[in-house]
C-alpha atoms as a PDB file:
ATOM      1  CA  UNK A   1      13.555  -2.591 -30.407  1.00  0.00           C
ATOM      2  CA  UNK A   2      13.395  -0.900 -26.754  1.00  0.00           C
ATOM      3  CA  UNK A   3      11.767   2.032 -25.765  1.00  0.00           C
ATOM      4  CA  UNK A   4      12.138   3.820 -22.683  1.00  0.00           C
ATOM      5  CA  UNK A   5       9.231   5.401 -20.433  1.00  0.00           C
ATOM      6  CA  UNK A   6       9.064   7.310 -17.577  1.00  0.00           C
ATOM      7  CA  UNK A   7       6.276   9.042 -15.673  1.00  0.00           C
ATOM      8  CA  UNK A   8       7.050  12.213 -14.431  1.00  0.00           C
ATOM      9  CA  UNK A   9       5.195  12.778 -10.927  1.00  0.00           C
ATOM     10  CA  UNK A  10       6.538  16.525 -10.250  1.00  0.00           C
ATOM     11  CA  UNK A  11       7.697  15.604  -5.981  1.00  0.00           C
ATOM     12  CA  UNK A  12      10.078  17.796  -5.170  1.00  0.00           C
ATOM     13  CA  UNK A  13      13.244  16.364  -3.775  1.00  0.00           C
ATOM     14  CA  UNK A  14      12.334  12.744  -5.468  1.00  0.00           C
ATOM     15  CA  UNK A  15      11.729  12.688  -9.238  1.00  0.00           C
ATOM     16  CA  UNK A  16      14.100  15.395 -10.329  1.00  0.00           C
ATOM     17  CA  UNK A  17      16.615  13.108  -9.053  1.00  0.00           C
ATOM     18  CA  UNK A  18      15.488  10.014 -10.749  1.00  0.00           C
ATOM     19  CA  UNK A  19      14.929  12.086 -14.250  1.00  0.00           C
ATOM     20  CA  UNK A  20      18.762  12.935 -14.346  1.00  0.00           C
ATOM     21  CA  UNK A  21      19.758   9.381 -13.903  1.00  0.00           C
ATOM     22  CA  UNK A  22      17.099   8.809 -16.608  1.00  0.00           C
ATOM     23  CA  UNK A  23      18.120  10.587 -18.770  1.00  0.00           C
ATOM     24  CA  UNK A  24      21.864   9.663 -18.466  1.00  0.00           C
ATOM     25  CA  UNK A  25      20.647   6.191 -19.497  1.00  0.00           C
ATOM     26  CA  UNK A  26      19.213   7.468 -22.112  1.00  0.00           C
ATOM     27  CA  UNK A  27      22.418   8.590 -23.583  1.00  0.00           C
ATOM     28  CA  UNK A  28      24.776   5.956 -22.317  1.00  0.00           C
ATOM     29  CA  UNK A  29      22.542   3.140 -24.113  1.00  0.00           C
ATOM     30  CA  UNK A  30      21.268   5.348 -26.882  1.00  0.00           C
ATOM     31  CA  UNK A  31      17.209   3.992 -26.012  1.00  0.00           C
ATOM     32  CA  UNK A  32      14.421   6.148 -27.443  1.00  0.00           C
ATOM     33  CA  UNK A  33      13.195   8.370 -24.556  1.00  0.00           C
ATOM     34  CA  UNK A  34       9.141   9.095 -23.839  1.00  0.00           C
ATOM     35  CA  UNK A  35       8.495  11.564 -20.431  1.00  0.00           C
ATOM     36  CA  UNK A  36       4.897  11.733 -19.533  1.00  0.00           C
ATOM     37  CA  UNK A  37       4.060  14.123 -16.758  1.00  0.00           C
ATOM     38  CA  UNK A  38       0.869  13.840 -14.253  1.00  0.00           C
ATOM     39  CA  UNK A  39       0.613  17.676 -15.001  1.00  0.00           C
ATOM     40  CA  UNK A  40       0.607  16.871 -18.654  1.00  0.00           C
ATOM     41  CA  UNK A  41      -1.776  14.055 -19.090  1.00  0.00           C
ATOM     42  CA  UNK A  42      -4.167  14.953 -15.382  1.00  0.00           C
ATOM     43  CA  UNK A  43      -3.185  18.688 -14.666  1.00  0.00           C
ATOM     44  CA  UNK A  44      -2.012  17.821 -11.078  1.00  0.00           C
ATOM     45  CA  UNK A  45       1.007  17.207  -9.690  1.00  0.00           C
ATOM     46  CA  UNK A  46       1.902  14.889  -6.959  1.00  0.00           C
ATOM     47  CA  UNK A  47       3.156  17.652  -4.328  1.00  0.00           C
ATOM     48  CA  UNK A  48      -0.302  19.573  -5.823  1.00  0.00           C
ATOM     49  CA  UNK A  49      -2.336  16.365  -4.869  1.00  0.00           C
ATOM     50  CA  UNK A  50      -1.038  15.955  -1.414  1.00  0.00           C
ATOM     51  CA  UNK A  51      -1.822  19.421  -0.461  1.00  0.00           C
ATOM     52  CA  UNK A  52      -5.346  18.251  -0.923  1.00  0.00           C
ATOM     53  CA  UNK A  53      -5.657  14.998   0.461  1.00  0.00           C
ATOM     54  CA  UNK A  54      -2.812  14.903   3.071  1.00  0.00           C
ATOM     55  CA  UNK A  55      -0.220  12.053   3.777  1.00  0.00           C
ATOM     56  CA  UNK A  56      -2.689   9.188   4.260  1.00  0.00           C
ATOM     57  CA  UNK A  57      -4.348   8.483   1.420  1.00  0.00           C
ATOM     58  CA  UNK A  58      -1.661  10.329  -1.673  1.00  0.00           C
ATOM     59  CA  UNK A  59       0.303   6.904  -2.634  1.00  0.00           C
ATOM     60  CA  UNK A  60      -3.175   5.812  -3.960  1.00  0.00           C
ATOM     61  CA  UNK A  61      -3.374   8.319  -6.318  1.00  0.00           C
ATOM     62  CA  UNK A  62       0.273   8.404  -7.351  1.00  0.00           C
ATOM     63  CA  UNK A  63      -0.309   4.394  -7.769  1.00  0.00           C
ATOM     64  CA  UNK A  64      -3.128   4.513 -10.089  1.00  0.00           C
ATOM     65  CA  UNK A  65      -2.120   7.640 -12.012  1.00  0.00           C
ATOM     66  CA  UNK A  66       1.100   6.187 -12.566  1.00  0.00           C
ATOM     67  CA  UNK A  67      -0.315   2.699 -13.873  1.00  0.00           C
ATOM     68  CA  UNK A  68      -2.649   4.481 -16.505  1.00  0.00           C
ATOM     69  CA  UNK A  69       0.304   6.495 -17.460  1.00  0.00           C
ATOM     70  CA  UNK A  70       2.548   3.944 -18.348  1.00  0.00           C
ATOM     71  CA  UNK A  71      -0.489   3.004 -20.803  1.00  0.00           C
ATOM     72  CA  UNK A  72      -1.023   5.865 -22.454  1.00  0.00           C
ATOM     73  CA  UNK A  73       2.655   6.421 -22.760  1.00  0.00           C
ATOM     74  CA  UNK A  74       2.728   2.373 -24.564  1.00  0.00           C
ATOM     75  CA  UNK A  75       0.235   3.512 -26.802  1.00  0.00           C
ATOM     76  CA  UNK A  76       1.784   6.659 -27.922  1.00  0.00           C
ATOM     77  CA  UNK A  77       5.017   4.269 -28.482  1.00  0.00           C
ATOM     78  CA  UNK A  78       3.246   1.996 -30.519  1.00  0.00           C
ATOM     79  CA  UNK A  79       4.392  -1.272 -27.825  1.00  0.00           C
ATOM     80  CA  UNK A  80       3.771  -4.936 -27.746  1.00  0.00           C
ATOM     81  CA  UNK A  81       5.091  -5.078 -23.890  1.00  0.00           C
ATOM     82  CA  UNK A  82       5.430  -2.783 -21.492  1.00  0.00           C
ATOM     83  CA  UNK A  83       8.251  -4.294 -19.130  1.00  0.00           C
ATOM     84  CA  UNK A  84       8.703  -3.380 -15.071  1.00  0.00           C
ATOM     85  CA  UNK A  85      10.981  -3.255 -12.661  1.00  0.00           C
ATOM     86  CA  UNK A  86       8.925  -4.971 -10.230  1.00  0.00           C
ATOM     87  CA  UNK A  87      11.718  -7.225  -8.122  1.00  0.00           C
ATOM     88  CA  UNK A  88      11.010 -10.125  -5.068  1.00  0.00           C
ATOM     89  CA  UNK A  89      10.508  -7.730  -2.190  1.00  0.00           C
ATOM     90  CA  UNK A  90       8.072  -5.654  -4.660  1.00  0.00           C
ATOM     91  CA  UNK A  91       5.877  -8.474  -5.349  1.00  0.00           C
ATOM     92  CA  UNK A  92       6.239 -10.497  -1.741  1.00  0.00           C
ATOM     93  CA  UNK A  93       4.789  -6.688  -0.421  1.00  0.00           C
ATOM     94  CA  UNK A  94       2.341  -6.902  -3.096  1.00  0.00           C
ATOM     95  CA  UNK A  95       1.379 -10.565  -1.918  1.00  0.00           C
ATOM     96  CA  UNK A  96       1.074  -9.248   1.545  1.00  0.00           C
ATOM     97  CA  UNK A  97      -1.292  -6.173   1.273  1.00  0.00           C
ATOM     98  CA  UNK A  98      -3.358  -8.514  -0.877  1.00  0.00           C
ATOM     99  CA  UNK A  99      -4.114 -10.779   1.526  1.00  0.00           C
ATOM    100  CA  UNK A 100      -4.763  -8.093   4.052  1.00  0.00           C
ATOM    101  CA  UNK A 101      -6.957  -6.423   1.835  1.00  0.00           C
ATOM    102  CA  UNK A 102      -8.631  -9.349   0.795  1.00  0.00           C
ATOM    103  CA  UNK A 103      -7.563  -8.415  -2.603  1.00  0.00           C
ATOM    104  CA  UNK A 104      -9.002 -12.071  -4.681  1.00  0.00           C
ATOM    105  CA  UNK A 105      -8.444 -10.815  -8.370  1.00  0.00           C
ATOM    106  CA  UNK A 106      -5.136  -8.580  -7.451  1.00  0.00           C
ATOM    107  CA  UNK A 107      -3.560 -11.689  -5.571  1.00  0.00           C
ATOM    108  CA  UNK A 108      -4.287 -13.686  -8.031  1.00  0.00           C
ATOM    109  CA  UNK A 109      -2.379 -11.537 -10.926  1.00  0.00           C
ATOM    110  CA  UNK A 110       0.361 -10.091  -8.924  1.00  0.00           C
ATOM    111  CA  UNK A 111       2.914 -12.947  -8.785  1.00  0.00           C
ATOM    112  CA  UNK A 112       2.211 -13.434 -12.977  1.00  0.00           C
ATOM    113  CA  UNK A 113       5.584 -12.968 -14.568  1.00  0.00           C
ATOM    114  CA  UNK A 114       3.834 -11.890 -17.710  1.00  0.00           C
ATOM    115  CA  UNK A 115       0.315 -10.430 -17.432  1.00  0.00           C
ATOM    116  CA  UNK A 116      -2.529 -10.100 -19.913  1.00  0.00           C
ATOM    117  CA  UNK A 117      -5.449  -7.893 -19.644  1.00  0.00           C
ATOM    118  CA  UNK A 118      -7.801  -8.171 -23.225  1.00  0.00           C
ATOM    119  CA  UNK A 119      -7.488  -4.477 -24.344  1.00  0.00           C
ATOM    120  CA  UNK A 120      -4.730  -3.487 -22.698  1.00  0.00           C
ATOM    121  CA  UNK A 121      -0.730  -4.067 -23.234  1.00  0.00           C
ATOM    122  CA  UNK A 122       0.364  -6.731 -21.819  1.00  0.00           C
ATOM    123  CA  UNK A 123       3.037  -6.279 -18.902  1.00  0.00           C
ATOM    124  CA  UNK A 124       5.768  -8.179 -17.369  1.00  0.00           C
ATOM    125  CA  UNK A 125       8.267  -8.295 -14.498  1.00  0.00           C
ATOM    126  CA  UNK A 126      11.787 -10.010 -15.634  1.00  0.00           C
ATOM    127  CA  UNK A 127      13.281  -9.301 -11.922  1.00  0.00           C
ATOM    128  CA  UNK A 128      10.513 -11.427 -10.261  1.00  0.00           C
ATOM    129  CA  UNK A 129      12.708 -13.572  -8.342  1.00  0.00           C
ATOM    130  CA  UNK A 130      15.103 -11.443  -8.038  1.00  0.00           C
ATOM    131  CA  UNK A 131      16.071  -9.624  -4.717  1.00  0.00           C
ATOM    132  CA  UNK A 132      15.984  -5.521  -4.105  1.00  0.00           C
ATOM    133  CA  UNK A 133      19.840  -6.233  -2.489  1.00  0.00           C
ATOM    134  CA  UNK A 134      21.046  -7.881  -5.303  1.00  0.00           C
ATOM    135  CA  UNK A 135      20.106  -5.695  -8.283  1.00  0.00           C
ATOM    136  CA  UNK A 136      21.758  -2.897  -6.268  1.00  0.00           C
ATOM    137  CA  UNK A 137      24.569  -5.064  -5.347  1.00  0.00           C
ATOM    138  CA  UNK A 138      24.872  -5.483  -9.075  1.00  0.00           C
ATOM    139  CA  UNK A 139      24.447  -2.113 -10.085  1.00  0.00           C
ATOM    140  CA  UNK A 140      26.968  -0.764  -7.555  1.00  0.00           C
ATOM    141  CA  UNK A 141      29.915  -3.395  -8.549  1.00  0.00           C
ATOM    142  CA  UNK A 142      28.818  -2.961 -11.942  1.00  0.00           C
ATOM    143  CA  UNK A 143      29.236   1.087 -12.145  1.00  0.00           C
ATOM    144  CA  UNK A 144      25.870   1.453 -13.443  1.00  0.00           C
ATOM    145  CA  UNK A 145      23.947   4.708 -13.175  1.00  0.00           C
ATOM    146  CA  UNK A 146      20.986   4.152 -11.010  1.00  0.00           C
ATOM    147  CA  UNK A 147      19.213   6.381  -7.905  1.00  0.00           C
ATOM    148  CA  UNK A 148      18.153   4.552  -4.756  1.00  0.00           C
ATOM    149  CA  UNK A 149      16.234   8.234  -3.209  1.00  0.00           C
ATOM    150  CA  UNK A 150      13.027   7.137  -1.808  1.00  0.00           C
ATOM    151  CA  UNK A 151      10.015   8.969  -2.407  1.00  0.00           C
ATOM    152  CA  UNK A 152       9.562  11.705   0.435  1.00  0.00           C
ATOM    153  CA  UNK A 153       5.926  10.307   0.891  1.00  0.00           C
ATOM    154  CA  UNK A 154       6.488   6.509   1.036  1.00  0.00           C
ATOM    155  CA  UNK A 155       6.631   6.522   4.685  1.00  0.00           C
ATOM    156  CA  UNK A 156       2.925   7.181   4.930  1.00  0.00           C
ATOM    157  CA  UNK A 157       2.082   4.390   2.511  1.00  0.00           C
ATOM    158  CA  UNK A 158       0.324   1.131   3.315  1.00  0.00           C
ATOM    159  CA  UNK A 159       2.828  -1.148   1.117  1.00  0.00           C
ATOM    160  CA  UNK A 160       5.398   0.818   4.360  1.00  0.00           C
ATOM    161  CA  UNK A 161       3.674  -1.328   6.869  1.00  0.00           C
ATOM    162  CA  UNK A 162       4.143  -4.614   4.426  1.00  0.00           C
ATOM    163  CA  UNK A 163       7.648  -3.860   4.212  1.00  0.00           C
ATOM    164  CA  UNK A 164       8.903  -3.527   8.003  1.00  0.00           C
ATOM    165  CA  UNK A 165       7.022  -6.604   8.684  1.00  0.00           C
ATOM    166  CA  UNK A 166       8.654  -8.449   5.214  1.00  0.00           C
ATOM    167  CA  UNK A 167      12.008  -7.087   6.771  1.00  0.00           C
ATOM    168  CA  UNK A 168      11.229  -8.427  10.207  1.00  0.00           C
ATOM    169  CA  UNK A 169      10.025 -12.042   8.617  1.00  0.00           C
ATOM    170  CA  UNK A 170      13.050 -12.255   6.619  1.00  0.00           C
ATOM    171  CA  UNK A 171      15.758 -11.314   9.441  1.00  0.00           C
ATOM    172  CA  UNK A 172      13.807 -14.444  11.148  1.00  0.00           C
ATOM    173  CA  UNK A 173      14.246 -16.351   8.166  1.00  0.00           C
ATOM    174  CA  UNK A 174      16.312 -15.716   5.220  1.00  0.00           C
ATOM    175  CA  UNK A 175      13.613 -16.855   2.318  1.00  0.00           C
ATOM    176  CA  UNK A 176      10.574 -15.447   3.627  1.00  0.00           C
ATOM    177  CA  UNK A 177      10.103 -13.480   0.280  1.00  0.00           C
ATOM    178  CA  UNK A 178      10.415 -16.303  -1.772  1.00  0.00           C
ATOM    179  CA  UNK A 179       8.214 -18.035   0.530  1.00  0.00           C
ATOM    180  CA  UNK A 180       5.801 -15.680   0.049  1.00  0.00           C
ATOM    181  CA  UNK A 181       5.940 -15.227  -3.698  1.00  0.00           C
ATOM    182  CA  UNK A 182       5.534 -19.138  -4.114  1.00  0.00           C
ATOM    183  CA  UNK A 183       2.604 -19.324  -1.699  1.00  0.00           C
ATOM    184  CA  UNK A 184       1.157 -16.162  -3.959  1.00  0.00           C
ATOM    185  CA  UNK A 185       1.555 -18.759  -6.754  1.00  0.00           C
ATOM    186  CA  UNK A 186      -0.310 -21.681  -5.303  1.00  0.00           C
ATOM    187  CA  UNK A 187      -3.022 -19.884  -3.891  1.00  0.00           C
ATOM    188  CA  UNK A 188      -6.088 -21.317  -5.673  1.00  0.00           C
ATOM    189  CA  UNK A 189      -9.620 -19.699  -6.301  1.00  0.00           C
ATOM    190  CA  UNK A 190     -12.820 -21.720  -5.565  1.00  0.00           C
ATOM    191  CA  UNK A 191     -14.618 -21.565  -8.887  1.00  0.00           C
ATOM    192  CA  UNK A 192     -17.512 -20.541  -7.120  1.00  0.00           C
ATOM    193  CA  UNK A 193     -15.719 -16.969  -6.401  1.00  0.00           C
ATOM    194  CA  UNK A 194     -17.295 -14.636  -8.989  1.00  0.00           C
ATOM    195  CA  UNK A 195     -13.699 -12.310 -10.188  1.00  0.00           C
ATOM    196  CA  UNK A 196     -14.476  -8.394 -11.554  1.00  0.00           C
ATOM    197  CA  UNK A 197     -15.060  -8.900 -15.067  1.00  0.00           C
ATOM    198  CA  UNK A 198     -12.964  -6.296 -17.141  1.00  0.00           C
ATOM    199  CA  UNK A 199     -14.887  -3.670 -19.684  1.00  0.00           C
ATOM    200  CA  UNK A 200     -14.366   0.205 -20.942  1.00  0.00           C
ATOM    201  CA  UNK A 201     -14.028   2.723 -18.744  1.00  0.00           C
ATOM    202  CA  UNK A 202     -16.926   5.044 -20.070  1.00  0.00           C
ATOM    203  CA  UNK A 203     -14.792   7.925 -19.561  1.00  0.00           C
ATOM    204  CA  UNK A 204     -11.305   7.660 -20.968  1.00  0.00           C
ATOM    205  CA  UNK A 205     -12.029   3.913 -22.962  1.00  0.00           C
ATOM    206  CA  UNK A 206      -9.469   2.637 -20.775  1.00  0.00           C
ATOM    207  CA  UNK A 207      -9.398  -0.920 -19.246  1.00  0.00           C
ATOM    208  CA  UNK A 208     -11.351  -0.936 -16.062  1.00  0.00           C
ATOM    209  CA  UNK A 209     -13.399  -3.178 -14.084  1.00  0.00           C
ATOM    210  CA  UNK A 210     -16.061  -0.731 -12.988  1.00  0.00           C
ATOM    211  CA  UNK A 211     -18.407   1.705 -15.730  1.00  0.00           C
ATOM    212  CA  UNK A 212     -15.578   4.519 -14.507  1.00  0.00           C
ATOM    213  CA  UNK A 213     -12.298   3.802 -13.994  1.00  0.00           C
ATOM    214  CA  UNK A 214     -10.212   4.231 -10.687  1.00  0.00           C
ATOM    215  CA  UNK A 215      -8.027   7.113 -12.211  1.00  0.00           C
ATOM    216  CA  UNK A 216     -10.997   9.328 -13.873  1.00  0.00           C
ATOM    217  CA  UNK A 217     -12.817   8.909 -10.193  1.00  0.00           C
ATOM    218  CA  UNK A 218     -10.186  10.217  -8.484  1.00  0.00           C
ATOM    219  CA  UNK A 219      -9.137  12.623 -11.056  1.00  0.00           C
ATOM    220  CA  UNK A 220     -13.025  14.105 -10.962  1.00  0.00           C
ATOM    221  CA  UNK A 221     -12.762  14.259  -7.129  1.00  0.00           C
ATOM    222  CA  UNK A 222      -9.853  16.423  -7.119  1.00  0.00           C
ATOM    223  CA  UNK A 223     -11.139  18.609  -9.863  1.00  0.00           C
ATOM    224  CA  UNK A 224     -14.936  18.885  -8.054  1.00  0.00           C
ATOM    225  CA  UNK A 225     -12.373  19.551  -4.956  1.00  0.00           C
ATOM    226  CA  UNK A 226     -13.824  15.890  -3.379  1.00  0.00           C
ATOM    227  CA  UNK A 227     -10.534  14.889  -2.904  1.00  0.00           C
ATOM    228  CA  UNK A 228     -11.767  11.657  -0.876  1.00  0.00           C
ATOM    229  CA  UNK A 229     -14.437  10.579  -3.723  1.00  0.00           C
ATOM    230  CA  UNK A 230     -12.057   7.620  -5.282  1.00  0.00           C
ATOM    231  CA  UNK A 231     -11.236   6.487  -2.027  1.00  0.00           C
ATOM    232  CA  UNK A 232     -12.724   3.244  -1.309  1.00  0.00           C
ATOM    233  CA  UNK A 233     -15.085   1.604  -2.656  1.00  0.00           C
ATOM    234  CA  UNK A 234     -18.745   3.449  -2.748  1.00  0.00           C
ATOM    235  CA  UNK A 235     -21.900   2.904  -5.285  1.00  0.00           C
ATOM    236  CA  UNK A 236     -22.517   6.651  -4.140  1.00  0.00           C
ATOM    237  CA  UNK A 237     -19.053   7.892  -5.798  1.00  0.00           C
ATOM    238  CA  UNK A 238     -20.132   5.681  -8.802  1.00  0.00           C
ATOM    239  CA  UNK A 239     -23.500   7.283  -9.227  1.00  0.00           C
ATOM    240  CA  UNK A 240     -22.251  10.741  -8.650  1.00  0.00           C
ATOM    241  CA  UNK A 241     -19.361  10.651 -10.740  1.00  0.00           C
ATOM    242  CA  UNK A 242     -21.685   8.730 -14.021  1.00  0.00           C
ATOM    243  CA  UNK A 243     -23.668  12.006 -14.117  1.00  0.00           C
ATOM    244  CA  UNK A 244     -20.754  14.703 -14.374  1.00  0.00           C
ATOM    245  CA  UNK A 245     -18.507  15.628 -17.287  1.00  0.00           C
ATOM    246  CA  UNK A 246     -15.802  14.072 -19.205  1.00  0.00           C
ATOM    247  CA  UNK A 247     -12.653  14.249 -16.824  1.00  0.00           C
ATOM    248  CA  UNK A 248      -9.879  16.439 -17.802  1.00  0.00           C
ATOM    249  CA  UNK A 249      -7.804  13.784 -20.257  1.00  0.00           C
ATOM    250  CA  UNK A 250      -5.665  14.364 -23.006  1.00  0.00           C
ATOM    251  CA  UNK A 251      -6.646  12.943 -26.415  1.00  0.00           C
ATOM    252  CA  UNK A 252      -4.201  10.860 -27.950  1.00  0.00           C
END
């Protein structure tokens, strides 16, 4: 049996147009429909979160919200996979910005068809290898009901700059995604390269690979109204955020 989930991020202009299409689907295939909202499960919307931390840093929070709520929403739904949309541009980007970042452990799980996290619901991307201009191609000849309206904030992301210079490799040459995807894949770690071991976020009992997740820092730092707190990667945040209160979660 499917399910379908969506995360509702509350940006004006961009998600109200992707919920109608939603929600067509939902009737033209007859799939069980589950809408989380950030407002529901954090108490902040996206356009609410940009006020305070500008244009620079707000795809960061929309990221990692979003990735915790497609959990909570596979838990409420009782699922043994929670499946992506993730296509070859997505993850050739991904690839990219990893390497910049010097992102080991992300590199090395971002090109994984299927991943598995223990404690968490496993994930996977069926449109791996397959190209952003060819699902749309598909969709459009096919008469299927999709969107294509991109978020009114993407042009201040980081995976932006990836992008134009993916577009710019692949104009050059043709299979520079799948170049990049298969180079993703035969990266290999030196086994003396100690990776983030995963545990319990003390906060919310998600997965995590710190004491406190990613999403209940940031969360805390825009309910303190330290917007910048998540950002990064301090011990100071850590040890600031480990004395204060739950974060504002629901309880499933």
């Amino acid at each position: 049996m499917f399910s379908k989930m969506w995360s509702k991020c509350s940006t004006q202009g961009y998600r109200d147009d992707s919920l109608k299409t939603v929600l067509e689907n939902k009737d033209e295939y007859q799939m069980p429909l589950k809408i989380l909202s950030y407002e529901q499960l954090y108490g902040w919307s996206m356009d609410k979160i940009v006020t305070e931390v500008g244009h620079k840093n707000n795809c960061t929070f929309c990221g990692v919200f979003r990735r915790q709520a497609l959990d909570r929403g596979a838990m409420l739904l009782n699922v043994d996979c929670i499946a992506t949309g993730h296509n070859a541009d997505d993850i050739a980007e991904t690839v990219l910005m990893n390497i910049l970042r010097g992102d080991v452990a992300r590199l090395q799980r971002c090109v994984n068809i299927i991943t598995i996290t223990e404690g968490a619901i496993p994930r996977c991307k069926p449109l791996k290898y397959t190209y952003e201009k060819e699902i749309v191609m598909y969709a459009y000849f096919k008469k299927l009901n999709y969107f294509s309206t991109e978020c009114v904030y993407a042009p201040n992301a980081y995976r932006g700059y990836a992008r134009t210079f993916l577009k710019d490799l692949e104009r050059l040459k043709p299979s520079s995604i799948m170049d990049i995807i298969h180079s993703g894949e035969t990266m290999c770690i030196k086994e003396n390269i100690k990776m983030p071991e995963k545990g319990i976020c003390t906060k919310c009992g998600f997965v995590s690979s710190r004491d406190i997740c990613k999403a209940c820092m940031l969360l805390e730092g825009l309910n303190r109204g330290l917007p910048k707190l998540g950002i990064g990667k301090s011990s100071k945040a850590n040890k600031t955020l480990a004395a204060l209160p739950n974060p504002r979660f629901l309880n499933f």
